[in-house]
N, C-alpha and C. Protein backbone atom coordinates (compact mmCIF):
# COMPACT_ATOMS: atom_id res chain seq x y z
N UNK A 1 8.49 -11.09 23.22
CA UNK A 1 9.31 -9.94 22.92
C UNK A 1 10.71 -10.16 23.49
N UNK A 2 11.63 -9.82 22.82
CA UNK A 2 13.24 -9.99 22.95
C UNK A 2 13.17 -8.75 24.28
N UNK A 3 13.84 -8.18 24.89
CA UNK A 3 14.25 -6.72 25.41
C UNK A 3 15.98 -7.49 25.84
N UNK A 4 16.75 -6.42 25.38
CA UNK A 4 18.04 -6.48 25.29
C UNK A 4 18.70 -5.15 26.26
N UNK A 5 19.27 -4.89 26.55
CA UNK A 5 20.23 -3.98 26.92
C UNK A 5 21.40 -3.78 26.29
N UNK A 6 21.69 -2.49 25.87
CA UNK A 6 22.60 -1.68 25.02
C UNK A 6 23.08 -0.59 25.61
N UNK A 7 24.35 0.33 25.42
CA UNK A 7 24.98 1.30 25.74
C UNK A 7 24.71 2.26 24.74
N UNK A 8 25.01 3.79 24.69
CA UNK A 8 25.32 4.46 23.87
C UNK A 8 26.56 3.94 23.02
N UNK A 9 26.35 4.23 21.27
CA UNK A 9 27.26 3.68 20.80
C UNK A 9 27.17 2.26 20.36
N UNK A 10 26.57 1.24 21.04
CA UNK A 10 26.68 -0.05 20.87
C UNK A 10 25.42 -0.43 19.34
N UNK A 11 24.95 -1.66 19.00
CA UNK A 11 24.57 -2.16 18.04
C UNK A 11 23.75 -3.14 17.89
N UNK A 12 22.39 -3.56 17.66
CA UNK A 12 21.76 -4.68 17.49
C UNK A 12 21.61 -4.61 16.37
N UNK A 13 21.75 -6.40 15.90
CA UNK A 13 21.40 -6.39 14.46
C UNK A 13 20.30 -7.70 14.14
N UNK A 14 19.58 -7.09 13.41
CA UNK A 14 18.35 -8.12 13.05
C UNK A 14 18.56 -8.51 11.71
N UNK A 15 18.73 -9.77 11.23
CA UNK A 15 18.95 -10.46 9.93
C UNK A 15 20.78 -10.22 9.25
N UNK A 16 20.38 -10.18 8.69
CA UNK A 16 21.28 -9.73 8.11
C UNK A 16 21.63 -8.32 7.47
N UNK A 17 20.84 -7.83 7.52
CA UNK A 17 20.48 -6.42 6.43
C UNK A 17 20.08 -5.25 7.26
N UNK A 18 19.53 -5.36 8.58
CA UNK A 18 19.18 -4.55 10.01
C UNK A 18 20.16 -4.23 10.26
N UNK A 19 20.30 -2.84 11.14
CA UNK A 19 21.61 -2.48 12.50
C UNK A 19 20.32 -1.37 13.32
N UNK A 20 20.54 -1.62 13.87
CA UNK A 20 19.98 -0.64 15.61
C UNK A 20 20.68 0.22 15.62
N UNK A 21 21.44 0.93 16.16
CA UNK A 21 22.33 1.78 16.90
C UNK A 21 21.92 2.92 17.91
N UNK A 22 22.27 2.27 19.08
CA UNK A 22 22.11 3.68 20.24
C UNK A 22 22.35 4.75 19.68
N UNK A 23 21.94 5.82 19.90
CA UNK A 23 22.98 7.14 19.29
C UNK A 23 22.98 7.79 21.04
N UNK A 24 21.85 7.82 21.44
CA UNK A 24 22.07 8.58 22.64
C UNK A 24 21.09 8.36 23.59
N UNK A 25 20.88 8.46 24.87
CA UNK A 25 20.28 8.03 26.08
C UNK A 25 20.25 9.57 26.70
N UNK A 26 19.01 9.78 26.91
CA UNK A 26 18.61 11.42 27.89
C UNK A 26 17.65 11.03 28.64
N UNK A 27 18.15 11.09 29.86
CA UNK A 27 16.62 11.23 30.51
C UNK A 27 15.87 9.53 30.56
N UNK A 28 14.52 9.69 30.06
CA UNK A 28 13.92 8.78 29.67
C UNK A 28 13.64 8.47 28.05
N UNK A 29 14.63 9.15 27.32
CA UNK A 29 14.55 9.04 25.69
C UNK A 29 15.80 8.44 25.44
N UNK A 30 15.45 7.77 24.47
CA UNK A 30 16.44 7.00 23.99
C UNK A 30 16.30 7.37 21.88
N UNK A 31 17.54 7.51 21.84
CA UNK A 31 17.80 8.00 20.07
C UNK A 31 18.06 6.77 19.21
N UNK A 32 17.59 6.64 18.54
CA UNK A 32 18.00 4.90 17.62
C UNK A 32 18.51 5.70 15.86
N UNK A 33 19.74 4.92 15.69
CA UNK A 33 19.76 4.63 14.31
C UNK A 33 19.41 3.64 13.71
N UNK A 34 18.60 3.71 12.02
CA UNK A 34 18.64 2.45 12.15
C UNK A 34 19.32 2.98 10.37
N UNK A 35 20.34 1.55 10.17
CA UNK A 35 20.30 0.73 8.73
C UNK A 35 19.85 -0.07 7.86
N UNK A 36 18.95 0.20 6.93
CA UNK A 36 18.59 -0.66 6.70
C UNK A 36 18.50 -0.84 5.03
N UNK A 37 18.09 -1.79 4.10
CA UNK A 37 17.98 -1.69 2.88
C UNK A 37 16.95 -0.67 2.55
N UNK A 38 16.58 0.13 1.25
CA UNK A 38 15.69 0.55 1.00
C UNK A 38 14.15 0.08 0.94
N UNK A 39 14.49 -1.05 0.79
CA UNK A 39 13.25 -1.87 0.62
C UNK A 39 12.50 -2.06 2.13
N UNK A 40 12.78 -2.17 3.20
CA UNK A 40 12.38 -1.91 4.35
C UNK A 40 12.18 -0.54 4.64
N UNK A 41 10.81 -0.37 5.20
CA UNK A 41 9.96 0.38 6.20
C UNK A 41 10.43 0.39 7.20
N UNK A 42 10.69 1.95 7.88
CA UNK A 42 10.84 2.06 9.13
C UNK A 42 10.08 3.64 9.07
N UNK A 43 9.12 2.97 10.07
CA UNK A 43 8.10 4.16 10.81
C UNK A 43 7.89 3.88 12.00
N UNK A 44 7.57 5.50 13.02
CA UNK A 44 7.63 5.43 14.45
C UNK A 44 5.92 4.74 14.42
N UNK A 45 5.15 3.85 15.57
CA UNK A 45 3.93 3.24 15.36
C UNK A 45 3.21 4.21 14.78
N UNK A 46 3.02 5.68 15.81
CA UNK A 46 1.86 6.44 15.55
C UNK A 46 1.66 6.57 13.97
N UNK A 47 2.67 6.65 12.93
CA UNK A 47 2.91 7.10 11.65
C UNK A 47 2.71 5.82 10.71
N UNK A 48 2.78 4.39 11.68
CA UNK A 48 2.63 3.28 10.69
C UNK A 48 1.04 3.32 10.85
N UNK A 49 0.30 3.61 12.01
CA UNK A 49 -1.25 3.29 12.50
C UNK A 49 -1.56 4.65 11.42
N UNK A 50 -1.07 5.61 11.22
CA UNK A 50 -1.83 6.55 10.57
C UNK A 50 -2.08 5.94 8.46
N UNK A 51 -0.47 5.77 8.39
CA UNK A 51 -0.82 4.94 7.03
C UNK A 51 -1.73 4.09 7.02
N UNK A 52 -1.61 3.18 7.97
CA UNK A 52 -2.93 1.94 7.32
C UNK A 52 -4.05 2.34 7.75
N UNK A 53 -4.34 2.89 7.77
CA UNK A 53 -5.45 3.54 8.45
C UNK A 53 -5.74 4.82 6.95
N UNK A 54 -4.69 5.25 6.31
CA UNK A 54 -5.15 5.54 5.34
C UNK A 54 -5.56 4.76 4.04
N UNK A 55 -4.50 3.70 4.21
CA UNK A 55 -4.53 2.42 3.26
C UNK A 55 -6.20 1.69 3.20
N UNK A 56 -6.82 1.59 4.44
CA UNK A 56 -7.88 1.27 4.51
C UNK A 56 -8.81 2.08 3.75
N UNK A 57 -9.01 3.12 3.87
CA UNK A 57 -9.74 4.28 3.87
C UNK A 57 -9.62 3.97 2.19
N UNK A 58 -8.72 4.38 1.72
CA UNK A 58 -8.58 4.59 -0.16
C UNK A 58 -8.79 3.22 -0.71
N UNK A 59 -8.83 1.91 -0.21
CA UNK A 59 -9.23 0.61 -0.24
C UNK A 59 -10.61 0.90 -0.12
N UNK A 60 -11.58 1.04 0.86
CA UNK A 60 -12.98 1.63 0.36
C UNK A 60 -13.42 2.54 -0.14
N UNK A 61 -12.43 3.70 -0.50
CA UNK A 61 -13.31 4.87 -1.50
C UNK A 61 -13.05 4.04 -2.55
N UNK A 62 -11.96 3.16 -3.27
CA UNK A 62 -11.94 2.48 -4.11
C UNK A 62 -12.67 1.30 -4.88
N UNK A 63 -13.30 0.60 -3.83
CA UNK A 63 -14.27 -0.27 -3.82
C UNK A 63 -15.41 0.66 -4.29
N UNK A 64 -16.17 1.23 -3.72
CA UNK A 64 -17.19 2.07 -3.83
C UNK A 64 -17.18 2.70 -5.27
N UNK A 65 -16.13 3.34 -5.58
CA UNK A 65 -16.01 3.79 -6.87
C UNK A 65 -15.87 2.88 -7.73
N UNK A 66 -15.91 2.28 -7.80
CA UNK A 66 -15.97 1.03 -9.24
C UNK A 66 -17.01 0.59 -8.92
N UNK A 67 -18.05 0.06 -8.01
CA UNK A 67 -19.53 -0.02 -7.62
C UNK A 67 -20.01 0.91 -8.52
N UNK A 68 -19.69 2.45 -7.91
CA UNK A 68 -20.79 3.35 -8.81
C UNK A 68 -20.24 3.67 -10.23
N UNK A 69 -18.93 3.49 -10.61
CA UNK A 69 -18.71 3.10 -11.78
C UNK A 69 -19.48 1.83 -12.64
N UNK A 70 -19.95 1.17 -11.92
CA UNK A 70 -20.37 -0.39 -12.48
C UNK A 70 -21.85 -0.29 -12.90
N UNK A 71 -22.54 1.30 -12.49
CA UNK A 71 -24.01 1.02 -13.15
C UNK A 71 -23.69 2.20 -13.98
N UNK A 72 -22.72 2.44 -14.36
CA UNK A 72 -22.51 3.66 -16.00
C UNK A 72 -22.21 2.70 -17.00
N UNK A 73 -21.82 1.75 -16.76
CA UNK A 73 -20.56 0.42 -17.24
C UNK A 73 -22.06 -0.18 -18.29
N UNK A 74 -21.99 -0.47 -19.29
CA UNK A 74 -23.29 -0.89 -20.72
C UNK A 74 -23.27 -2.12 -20.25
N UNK A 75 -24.32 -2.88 -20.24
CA UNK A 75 -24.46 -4.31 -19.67
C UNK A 75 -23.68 -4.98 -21.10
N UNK A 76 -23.47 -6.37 -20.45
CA UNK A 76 -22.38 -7.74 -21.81
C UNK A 76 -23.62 -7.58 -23.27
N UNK A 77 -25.10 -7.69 -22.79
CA UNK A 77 -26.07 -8.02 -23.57
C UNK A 77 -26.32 -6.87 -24.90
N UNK A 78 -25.72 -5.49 -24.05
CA UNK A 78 -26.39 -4.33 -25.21
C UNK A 78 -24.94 -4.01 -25.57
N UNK A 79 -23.61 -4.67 -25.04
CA UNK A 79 -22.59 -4.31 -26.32
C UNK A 79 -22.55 -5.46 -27.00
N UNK A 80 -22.75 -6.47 -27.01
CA UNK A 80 -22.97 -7.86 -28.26
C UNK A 80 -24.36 -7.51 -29.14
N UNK A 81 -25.44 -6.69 -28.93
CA UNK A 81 -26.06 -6.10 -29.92
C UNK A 81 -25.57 -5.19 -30.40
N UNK A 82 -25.24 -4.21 -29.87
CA UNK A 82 -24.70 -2.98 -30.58
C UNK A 82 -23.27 -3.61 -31.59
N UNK A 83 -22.48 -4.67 -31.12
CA UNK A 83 -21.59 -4.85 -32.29
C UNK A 83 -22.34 -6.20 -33.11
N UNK A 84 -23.33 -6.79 -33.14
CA UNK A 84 -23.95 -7.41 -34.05
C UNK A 84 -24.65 -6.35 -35.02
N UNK A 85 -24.95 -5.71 -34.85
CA UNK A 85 -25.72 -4.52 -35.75
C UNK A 85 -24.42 -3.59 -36.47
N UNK A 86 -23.52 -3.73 -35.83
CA UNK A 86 -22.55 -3.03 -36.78
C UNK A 86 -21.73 -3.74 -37.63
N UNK A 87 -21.88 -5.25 -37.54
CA UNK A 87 -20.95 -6.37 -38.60
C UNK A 87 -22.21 -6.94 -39.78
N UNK A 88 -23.63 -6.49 -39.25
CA UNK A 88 -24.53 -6.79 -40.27
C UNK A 88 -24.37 -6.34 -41.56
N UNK A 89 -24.06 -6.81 -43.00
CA UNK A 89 -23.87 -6.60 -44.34
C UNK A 89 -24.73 -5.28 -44.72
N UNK A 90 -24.65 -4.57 -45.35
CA UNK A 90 -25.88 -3.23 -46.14
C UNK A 90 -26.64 -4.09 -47.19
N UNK A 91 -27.83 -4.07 -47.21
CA UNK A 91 -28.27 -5.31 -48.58
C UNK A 91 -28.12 -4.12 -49.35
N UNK A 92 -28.25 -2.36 -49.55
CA UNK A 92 -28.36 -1.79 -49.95
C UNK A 92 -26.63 -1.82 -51.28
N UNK A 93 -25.57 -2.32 -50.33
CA UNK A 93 -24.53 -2.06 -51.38
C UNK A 93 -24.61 -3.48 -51.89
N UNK A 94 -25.23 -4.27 -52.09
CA UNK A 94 -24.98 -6.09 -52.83
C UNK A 94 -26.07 -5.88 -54.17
C-alpha cells in the first residue's frame, strides 16, 4: 500500500484519468473528491461489499432458474419427432 500525505486543497492523481482531492480534514475525518471518467466506479467499501454480494446472490437465483427452467425445456429427441411428423407428405392429398 502507497500512504501519502496531503493538505487540504492539495491533489493525488492515479493514471491518467484519476484526481483525489482533499476537500477537508475534521477531526479524524477526512473529505475526498474524486475525478474521474464515467466509466470508473467509485464506491465507499461497505457499498462495494454490499453490491457483490448482491451480484453473487442474482448469479445464483440465476443459475437455479434456468436449472428449473431446464426440466419444462422438451427434450432434442421429442422436438425432432414432433417436426418429423409435421414435414411428413398427406398420402391423403397425392
Amino acid at each position: 500500500m502507497l500512504t501519502l500525505t496531503r493538505s487540504v486543497g492539495e491533489t493525488i492523481r492515479i493514471g491518467d484519468d484519476i484526481e483525489v482531492h482533499v476537500v477537508e480534514v475534521r477531526g479524524g475525518t477526512v473529505r475526498l473528491g474524486f475525478k474521474a471518467p464515467r466509466e470508473v466506479a467509485i464506491h465507499r467499501e461497505e457499498v462495494y461489499r454490499q453490491i457483490a454480494e448482491a451480484n453473487l446472490l442474482a448469479a445464483q437465483v440465476t443459475a437455479d432458474s434456468l436449472g428449473a427452467l431446464a426440466a419444462f425445456a422438451p427434450s432434442a429427441s421429442s422436438v425432432d419427432a414432433a417436426a418429423g411428423t409435421a414435414d411428413e407428405p398427406d398420402d391423403a392429398s397425392s
